[in-house]
C-alpha atoms as a PDB file:
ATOM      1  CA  UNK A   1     101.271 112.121 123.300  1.00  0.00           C
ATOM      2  CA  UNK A   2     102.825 109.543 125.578  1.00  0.00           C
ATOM      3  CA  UNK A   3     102.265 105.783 124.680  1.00  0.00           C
ATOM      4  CA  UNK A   4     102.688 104.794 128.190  1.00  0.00           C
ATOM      5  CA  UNK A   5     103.018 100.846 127.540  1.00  0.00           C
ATOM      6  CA  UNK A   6     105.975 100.930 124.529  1.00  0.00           C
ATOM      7  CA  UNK A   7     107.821  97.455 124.693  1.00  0.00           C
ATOM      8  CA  UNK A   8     108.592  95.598 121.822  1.00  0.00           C
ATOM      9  CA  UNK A   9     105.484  93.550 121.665  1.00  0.00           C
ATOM     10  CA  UNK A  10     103.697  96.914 120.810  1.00  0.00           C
ATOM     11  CA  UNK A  11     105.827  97.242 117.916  1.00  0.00           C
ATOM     12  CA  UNK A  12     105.191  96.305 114.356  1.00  0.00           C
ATOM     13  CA  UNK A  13     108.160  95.961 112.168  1.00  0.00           C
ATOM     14  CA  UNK A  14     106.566  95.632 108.253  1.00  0.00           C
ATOM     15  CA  UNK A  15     108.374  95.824 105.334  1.00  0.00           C
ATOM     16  CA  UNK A  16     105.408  97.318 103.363  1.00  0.00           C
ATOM     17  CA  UNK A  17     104.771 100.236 106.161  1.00  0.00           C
ATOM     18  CA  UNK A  18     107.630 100.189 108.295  1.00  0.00           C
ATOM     19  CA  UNK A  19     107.981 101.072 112.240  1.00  0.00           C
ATOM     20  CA  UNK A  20     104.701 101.018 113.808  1.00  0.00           C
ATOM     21  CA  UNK A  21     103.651 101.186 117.435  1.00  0.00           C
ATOM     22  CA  UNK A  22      99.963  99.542 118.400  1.00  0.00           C
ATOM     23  CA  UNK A  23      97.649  99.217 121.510  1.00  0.00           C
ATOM     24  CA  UNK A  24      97.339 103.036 122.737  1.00  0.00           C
ATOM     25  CA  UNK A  25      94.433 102.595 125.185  1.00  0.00           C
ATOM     26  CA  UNK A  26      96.885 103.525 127.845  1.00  0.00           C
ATOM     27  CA  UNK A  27      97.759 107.116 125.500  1.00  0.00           C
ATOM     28  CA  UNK A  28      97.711 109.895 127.776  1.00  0.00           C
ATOM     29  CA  UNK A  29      99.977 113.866 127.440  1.00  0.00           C
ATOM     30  CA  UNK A  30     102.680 114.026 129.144  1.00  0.00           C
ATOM     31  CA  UNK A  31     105.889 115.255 128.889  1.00  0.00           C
ATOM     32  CA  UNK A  32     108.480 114.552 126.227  1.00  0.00           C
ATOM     33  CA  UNK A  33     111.206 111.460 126.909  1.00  0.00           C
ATOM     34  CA  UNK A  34     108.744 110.045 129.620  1.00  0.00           C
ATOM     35  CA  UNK A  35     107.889 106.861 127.336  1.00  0.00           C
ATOM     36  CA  UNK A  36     111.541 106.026 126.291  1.00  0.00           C
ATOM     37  CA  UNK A  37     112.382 106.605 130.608  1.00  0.00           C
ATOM     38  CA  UNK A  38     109.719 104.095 131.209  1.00  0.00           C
ATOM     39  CA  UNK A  39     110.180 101.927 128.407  1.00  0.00           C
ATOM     40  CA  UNK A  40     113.814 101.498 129.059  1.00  0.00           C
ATOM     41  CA  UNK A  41     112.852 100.427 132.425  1.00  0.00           C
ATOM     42  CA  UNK A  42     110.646  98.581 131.688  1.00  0.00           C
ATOM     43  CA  UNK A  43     113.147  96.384 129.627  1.00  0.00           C
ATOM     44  CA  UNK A  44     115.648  96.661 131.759  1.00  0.00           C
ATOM     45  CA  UNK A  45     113.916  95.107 134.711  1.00  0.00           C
ATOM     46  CA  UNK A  46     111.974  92.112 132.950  1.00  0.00           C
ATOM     47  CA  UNK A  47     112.958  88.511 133.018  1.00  0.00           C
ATOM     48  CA  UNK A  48     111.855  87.184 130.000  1.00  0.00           C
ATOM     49  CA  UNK A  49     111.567  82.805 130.097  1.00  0.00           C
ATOM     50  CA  UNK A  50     114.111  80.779 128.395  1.00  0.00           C
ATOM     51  CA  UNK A  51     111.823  78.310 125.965  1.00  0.00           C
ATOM     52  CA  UNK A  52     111.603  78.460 122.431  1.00  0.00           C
ATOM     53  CA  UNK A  53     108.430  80.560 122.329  1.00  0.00           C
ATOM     54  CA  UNK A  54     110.022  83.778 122.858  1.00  0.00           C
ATOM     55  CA  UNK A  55     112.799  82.588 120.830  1.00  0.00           C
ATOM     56  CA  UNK A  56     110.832  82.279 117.791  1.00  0.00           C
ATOM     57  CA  UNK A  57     109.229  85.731 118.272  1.00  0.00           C
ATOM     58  CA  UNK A  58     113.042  87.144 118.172  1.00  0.00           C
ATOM     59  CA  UNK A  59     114.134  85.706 115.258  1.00  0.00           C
ATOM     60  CA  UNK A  60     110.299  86.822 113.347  1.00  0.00           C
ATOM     61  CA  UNK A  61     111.059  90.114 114.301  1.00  0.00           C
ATOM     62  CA  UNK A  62     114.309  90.706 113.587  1.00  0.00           C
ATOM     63  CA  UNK A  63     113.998  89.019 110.079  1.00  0.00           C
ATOM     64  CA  UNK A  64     110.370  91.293 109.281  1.00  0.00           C
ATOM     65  CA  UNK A  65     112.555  94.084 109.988  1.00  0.00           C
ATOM     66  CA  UNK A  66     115.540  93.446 107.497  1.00  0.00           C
ATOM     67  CA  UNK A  67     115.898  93.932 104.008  1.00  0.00           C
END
């Protein structure tokens, strides 16, 4: 089952349930590896905006994410 849209913002970090991956209405088979290929990609290639905004969201999920 390939994601086929797996960034960060499509990741939950909880400290109750863990790692969890949302908004699969792009789901589709495919074969293994292809959704860490495109995701990489993906992240490689973006330019993300330098404001505070995106800052925040950083620092939220890297502190949901640590015990």
């Amino acid at each position: 089952m390939l994601h086929l849209d797996l960034h960060p913002m499509n990741v939950i970090l909880s400290p109750r349930q863990g790692v969890y991956v949302i908004d699969w209405t792009d789901a589709a088979a495919g074969p293994a590896g292809f959704d860490g290929a495109l995701g990489y990609v993906e992240m490689a290639t973006v330019t993300l905006p330098d404001d505070s905004s995106t800052s925040r969201i950083g620092l939220r999920a890297g502190h949901v994410g640590r015990r």
